[in-house]
Protein backbone atom coordinates (compact mmCIF):
# COMPACT_ATOMS: atom_id res chain seq x y z
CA UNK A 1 -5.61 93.21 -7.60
CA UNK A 2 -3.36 93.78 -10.31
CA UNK A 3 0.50 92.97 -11.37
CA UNK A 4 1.30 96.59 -10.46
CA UNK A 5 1.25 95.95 -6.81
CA UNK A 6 4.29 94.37 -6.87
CA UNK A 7 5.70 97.38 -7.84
CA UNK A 8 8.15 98.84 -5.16
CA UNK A 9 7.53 94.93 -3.43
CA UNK A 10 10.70 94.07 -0.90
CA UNK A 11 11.33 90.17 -1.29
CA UNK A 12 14.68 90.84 0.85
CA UNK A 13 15.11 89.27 3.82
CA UNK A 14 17.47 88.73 6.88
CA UNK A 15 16.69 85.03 7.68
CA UNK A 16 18.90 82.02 8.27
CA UNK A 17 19.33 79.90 4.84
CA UNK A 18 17.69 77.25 7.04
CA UNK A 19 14.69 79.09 7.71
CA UNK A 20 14.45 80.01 4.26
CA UNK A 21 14.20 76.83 2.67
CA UNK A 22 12.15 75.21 5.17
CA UNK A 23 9.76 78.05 4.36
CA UNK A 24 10.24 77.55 0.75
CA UNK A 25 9.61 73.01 0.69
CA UNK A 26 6.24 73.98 2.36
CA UNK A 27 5.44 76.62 -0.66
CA UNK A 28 6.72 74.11 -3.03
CA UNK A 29 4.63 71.18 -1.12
CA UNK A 30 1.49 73.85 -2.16
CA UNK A 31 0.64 74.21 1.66
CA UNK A 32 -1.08 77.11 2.25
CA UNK A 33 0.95 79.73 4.58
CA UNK A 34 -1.64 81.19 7.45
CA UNK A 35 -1.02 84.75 9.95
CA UNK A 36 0.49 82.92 12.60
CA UNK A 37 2.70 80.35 10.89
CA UNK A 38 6.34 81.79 10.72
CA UNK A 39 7.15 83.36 7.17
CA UNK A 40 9.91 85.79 6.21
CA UNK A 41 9.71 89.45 6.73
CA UNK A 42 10.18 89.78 2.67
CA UNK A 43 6.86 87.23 1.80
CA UNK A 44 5.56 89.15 4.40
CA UNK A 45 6.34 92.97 3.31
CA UNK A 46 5.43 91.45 -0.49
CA UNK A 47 1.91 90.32 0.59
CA UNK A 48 0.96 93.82 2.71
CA UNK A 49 1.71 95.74 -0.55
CA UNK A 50 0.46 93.71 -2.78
CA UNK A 51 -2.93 93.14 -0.73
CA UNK A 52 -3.13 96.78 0.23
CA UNK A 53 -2.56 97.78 -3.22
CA UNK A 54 -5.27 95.36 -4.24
CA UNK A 55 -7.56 96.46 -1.90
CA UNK A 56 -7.13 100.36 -2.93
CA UNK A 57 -7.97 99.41 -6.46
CA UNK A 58 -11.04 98.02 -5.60
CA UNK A 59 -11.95 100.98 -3.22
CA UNK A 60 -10.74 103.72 -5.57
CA UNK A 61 -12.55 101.60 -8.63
CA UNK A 62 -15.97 102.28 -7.36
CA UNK A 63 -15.38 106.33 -7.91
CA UNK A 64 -15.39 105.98 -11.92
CA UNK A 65 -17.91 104.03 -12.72
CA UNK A 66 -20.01 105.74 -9.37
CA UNK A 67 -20.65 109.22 -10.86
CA UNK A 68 -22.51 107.06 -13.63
CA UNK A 69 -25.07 105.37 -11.06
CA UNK A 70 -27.51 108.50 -11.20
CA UNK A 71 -26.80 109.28 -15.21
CA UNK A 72 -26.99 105.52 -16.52
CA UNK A 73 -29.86 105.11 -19.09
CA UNK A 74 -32.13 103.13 -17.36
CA UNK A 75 -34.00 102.12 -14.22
CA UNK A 76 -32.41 98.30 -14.57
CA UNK A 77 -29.01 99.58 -15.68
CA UNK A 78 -28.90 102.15 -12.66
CA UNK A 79 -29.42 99.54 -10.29
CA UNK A 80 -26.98 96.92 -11.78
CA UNK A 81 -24.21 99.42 -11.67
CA UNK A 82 -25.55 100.51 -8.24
CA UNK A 83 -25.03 96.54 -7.13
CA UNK A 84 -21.19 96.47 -8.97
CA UNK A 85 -20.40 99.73 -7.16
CA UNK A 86 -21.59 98.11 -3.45
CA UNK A 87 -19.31 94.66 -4.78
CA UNK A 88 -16.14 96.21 -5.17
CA UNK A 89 -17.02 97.83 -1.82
CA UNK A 90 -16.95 94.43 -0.34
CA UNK A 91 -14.02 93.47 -2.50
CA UNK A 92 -11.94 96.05 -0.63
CA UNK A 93 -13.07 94.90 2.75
CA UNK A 94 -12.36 91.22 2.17
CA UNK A 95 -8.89 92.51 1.09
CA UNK A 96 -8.43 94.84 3.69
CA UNK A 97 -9.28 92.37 6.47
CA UNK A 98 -6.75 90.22 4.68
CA UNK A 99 -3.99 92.08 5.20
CA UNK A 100 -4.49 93.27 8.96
CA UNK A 101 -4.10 90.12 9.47
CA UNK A 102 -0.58 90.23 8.58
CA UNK A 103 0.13 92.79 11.26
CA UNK A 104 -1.02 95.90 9.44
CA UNK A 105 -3.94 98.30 10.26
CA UNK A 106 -6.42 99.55 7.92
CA UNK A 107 -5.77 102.74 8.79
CA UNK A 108 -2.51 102.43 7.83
CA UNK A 109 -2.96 101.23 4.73
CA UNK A 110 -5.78 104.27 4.61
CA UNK A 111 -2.93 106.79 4.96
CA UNK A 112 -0.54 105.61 2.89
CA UNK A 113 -3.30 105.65 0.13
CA UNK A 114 -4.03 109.30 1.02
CA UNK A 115 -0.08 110.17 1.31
CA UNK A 116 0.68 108.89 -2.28
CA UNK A 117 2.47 106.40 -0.66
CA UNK A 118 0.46 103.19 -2.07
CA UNK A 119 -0.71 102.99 -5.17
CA UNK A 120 -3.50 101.37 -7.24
CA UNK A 121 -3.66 100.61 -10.34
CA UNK A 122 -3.23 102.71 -13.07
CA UNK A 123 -5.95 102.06 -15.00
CA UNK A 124 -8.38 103.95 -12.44
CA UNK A 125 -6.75 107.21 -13.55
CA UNK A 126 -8.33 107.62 -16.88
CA UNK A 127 -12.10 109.31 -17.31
CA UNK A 128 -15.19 107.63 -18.01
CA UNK A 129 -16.49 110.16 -21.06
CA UNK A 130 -19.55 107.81 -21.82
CA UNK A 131 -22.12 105.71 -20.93
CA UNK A 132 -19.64 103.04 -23.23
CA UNK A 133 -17.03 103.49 -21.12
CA UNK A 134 -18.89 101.44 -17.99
CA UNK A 135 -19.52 99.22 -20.55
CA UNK A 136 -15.90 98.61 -21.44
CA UNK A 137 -14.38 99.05 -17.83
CA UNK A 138 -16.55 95.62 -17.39
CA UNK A 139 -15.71 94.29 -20.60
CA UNK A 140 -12.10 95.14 -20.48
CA UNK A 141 -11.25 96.43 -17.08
CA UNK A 142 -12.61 93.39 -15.27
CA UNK A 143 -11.87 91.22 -17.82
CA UNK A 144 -8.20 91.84 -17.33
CA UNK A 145 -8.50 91.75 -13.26
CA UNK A 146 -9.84 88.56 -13.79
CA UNK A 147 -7.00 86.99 -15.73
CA UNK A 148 -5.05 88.49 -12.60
CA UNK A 149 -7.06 87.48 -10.20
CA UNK A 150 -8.03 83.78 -10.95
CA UNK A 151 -4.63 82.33 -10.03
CA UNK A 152 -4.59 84.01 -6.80
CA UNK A 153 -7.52 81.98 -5.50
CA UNK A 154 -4.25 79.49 -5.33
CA UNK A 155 -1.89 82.07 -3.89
CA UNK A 156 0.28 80.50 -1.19
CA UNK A 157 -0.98 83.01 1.55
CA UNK A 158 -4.32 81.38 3.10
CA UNK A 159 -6.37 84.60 3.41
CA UNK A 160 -5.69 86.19 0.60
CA UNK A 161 -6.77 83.08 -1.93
CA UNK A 162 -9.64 82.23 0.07
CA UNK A 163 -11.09 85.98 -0.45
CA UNK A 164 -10.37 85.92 -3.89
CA UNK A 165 -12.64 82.71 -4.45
CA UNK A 166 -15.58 85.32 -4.02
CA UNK A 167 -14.03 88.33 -5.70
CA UNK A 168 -13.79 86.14 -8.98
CA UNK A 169 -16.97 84.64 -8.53
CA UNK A 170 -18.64 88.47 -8.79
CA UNK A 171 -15.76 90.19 -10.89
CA UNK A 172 -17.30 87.27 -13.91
CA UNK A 173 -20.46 88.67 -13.29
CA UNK A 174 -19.05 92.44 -13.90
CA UNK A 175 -17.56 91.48 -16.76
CA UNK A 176 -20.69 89.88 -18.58
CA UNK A 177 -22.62 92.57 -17.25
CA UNK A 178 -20.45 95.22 -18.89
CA UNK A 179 -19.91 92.62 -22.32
CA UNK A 180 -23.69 92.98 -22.68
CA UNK A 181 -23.51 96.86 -22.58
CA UNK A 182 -21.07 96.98 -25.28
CA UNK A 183 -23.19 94.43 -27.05
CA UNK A 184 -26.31 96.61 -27.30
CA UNK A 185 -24.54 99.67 -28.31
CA UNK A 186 -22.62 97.83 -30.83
CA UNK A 187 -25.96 96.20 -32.26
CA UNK A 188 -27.96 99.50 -31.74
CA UNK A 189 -27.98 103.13 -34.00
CA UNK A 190 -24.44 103.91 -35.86
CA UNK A 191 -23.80 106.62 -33.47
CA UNK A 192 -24.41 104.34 -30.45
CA UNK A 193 -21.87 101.42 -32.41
CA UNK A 194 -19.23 104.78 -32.58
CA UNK A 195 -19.91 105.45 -29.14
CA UNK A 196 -18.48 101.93 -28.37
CA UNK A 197 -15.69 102.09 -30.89
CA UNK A 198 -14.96 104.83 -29.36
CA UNK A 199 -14.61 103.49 -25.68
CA UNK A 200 -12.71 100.86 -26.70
CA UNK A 201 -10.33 102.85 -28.66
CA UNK A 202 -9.49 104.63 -24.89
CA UNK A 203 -9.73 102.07 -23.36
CA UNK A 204 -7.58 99.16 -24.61
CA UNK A 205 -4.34 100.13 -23.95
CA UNK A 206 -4.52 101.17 -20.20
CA UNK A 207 -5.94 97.85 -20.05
CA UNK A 208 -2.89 96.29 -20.92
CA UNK A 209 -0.70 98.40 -18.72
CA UNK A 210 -2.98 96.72 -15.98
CA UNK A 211 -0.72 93.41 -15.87
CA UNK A 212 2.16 95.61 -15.04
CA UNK A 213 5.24 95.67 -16.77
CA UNK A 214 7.28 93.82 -18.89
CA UNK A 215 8.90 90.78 -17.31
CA UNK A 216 12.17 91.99 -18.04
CA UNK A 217 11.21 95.05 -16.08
CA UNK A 218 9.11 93.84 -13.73
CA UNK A 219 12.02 92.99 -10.63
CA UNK A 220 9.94 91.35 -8.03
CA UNK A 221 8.00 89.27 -10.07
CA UNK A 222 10.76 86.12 -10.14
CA UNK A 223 10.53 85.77 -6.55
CA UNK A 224 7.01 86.30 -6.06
CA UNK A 225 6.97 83.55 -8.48
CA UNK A 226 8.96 81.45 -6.33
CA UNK A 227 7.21 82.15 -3.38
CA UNK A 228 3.74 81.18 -5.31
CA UNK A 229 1.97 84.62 -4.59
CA UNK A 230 1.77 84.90 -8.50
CA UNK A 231 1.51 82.04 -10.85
CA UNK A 232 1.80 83.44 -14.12
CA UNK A 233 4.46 86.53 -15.51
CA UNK A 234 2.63 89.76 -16.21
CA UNK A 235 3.27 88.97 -19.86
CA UNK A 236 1.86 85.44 -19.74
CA UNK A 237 -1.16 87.05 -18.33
CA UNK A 238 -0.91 90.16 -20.86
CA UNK A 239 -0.76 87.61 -24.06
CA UNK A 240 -3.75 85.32 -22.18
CA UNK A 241 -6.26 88.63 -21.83
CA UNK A 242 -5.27 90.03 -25.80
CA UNK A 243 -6.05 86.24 -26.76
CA UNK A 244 -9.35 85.67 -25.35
CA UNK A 245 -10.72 89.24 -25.90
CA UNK A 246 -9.50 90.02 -29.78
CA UNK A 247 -12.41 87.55 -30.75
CA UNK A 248 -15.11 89.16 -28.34
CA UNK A 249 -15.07 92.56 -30.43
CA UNK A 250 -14.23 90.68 -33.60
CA UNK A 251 -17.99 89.32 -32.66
CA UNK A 252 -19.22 92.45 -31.87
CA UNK A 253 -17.82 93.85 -34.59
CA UNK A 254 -15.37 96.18 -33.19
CA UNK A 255 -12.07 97.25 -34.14
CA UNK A 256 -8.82 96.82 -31.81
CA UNK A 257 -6.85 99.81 -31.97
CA UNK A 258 -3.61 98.17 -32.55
CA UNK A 259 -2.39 98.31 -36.30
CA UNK A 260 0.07 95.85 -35.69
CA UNK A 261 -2.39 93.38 -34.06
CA UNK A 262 -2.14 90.27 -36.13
CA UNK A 263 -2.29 86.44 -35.36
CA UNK A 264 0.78 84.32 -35.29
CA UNK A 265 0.00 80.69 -35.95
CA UNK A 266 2.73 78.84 -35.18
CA UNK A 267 2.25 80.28 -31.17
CA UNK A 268 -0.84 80.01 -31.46
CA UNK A 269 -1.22 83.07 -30.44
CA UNK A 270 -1.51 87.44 -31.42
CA UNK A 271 1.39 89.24 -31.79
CA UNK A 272 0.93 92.69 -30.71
CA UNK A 273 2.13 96.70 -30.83
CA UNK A 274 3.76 98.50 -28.42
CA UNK A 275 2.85 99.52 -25.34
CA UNK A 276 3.18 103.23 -24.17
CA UNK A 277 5.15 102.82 -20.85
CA UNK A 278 6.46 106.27 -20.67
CA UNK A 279 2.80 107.01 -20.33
CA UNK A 280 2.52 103.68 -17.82
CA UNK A 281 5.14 104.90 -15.91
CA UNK A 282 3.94 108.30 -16.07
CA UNK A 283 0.36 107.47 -14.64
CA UNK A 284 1.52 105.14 -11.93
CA UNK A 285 3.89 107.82 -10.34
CA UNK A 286 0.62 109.99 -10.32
CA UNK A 287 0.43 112.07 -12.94
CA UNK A 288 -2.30 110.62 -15.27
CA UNK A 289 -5.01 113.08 -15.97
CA UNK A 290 -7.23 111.67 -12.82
CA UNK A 291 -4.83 111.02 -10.42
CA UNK A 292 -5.51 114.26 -7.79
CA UNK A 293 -9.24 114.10 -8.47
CA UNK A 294 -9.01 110.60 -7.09
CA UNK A 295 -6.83 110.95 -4.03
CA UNK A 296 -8.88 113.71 -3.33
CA UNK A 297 -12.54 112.58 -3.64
CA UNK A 298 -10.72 109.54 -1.14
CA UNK A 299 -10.00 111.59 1.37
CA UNK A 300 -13.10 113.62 1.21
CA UNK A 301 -14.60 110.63 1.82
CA UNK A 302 -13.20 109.13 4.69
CA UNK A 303 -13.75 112.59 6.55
CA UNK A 304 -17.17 112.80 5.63
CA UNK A 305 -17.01 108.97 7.08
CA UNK A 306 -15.38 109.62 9.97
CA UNK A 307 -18.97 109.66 12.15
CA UNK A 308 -20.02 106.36 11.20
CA UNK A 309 -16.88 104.91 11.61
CA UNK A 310 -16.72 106.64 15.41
CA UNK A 311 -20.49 105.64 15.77
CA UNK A 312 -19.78 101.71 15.16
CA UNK A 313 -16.69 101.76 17.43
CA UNK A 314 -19.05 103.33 20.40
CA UNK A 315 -21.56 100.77 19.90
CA UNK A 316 -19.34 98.14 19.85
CA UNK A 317 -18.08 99.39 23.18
CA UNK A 318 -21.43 99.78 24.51
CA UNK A 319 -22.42 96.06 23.31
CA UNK A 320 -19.13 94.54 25.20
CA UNK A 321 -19.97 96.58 28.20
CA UNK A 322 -23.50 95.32 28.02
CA UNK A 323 -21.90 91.44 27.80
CA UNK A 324 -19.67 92.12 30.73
CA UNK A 325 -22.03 93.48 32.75
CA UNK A 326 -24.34 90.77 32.37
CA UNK A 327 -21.42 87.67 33.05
C-alpha cells in the first residue's frame, strides 16, 4: 500500500546474467509479468512483501476508523464510514489473493502479521481522538495512499496493478468523503474549526512518514525502480502529496503545522521541515503508542473468526462432493 513495504525487501538474486536481462527487456518493453511466467526469486520475494504488507495496511486500517462506526454523528455519516470500513475489507482481499498467487498462503502472510514479522504502515499506529480525525485519515491518510497507489495500477506484476485499478477507484471516494468532513467542521462553530486544526496538527506528519523514507535511505527502492514495481521515489511522491494538499487547507482555512513550510518558485514547488524519523523509525519497529493494541485486536479477531472460516471450507467440501457425486 505504502513505500514502507519495501522496507526489509530482498531484490538479491542467484540467476544467470542471461536470465536476468531477458527478464529485465520484457520489464523495460512494459509487458506485464503474470504467476506463471518465470521471474527472479528477488522480484519475486520484493512483490510478496510488498503485497502482503499492502494488504495488512488495508486490513489493520479498518480498526481506527471502526471504533468510530457506532460514535459518528449521524445516521448518514455512520453508514458512510460503515461502507469505507467494508472497502478496505475488500482492499485486503484483492491484495491478499494477489499475492497467493505468487506461491504464498494467506495464512502465512496472517502469521507473520501476528508474529511482528510483517509490518504495515506506520501511520495506523497513531489514535483517532476525534470525530476530525476520520475526517483527516480520508483527507490525508488516503490522500497520501493514493499518490502511492496510482502508479501501481502500472506496476509490472499483472495482478497486483489490475487490483489496484479498483482500490484507487474507491480510495478517491474515501478521500472526498473524508475532505468533506473536514470541510464542515472547518465551516461550522469555532470549537468544531479547532477540532479540525487540531486533527490536522496530529495528523500531518505521520502522513508524510507514509511514503517511507528518504531516498537516500530507502535501499530497495533503486531496484524496485528498475524492476517497475514503483514508478516514482518515496520523495517524488512525498513532494507530489505536500503540493497538492497545502492548497486544500489553505481553502479550508487551515494551518499546516510546518513553520518552515514555504513555496519555492523557481521548483515550482514547497520546500518543507523536517521530518521526525527517529520517531518513523521508532513506530515502524513497533513501538508507536498503538502498535500492541493493534496486533492484538488482529489476532482476537481471527480467533473469534476461526468458525466462519472452518464453516466455508466444510461447505465448500460438501458442494464438491455434491458435484462429484452427481458426474
Amino acid at each position: 500500500m505504502y513505500s514502507q513495504g519495501l522496507i526489509g525487501a530482498d531484490g538479491q538474486t542467484n540467476e544467470t546474467p542471461e536470465f536476468l536481462e531477458t527478464f529485465q527487456k520484457r520489464i523495460d518493453a512494459e509487458e506485464k509479468v503474470e504467476p506463471t511466467d518465470a521471474m527472479p526469486e528477488g522480484y519475486r520475494r520484493t512483490l510478496v512483501r510488498q503485497i502482503g504488507q499492502h494488504a495488512h495496511s488495508e486490513i489493520v486500517g479498518m480498526l481506527p476508523e471502526g471504533n468510530w462506526i457506532t460514535r459518528a454523528p449521524s445516521l448518514r455519516r455512520k453508514a458512510a464510514l460503515l461502507a469505507k470500513v467494508q472497502d478496505e475489507g475488500g482492499h485486503g482481499l484483492y491484495l491478499y489473493s494477489a499475492a497467493e498467487t505468487l506461491g504464498v498462503s494467506r495464512e502465512e502472510m496472517t502469521e507473520e502479521l501476528h508474529s511482528g514479522k510483517a509490518k504495515y504502515s506506520s501511520i495506523f499506529n497513531y489514535p483517532t481522538l476525534s470525530w476530525a480525525d476520520i475526517g483527516t485519515i480520508g483527507w490525508l491518510v488516503d490522500g497520501a495512499a493514493i499518490m502511492n497507489q496510482i502508479p501501481l495500477c502500472r506496476c509490472s506484476f499483472g495482478p497486483y496493478a489490475r487490483a489496484m485499478i479498483r482500490v484507487c477507484k474507491e480510495e478517491s471516494f474515501h478521500q472526498r468523503q473524508g475532505y468533506e468532513i473536514i470541510m464542515t467542521l472547518a465551516q461550522g462553530t469555532p470549537e468544531q474549526k479547532e477540532m479540525a486544526q487540531d486533527s490536522l496538527n496530529r495528523w500531518w506528519w505521520p502522513s508524510l512518514m507514509m511514503f517511507g523514507p528518504h531516498d537516500a535511505d530507502s535501499e530497495h527502492s533503486d531496484q524496485s525502480m528498475t524492476w517497475k514495481i514503483k514508478r516514482f521515489t518515496n520523495d517524488q511522491l512525498r513532494q507530489k502529496f505536500i503540493d497538492a494538499t497545502v492548497p486544500q487547507a489553505e481553502y479550508l482555512g487551515l494551518k499546516v503545522p510546518d513553520p518552515d513550510l514555504k513555496w519555492n518558485e523557481e521548483k515550482g514547488g514547497y520546500d518543507h521541515g523536517e521530518i521526525d524519523w527517529d520517531e518513523f523509525w521508532r513506530v515502524v519497529k513497533g513501538h508507536g503508542r498503538m502498535n500492541r493494541d493493534r496486533i492484538k485486536d488482529r489476532r482476537a479477531a481471527w480467533e473469534r473468526g476461526a468458525w466462519v472460516r472452518e464453516a466455508a471450507l466444510a461447505h465448500a467440501e460438501k458442494r464438491r462432493a455434491r458435484k462429484i457425486a452427481a458426474e
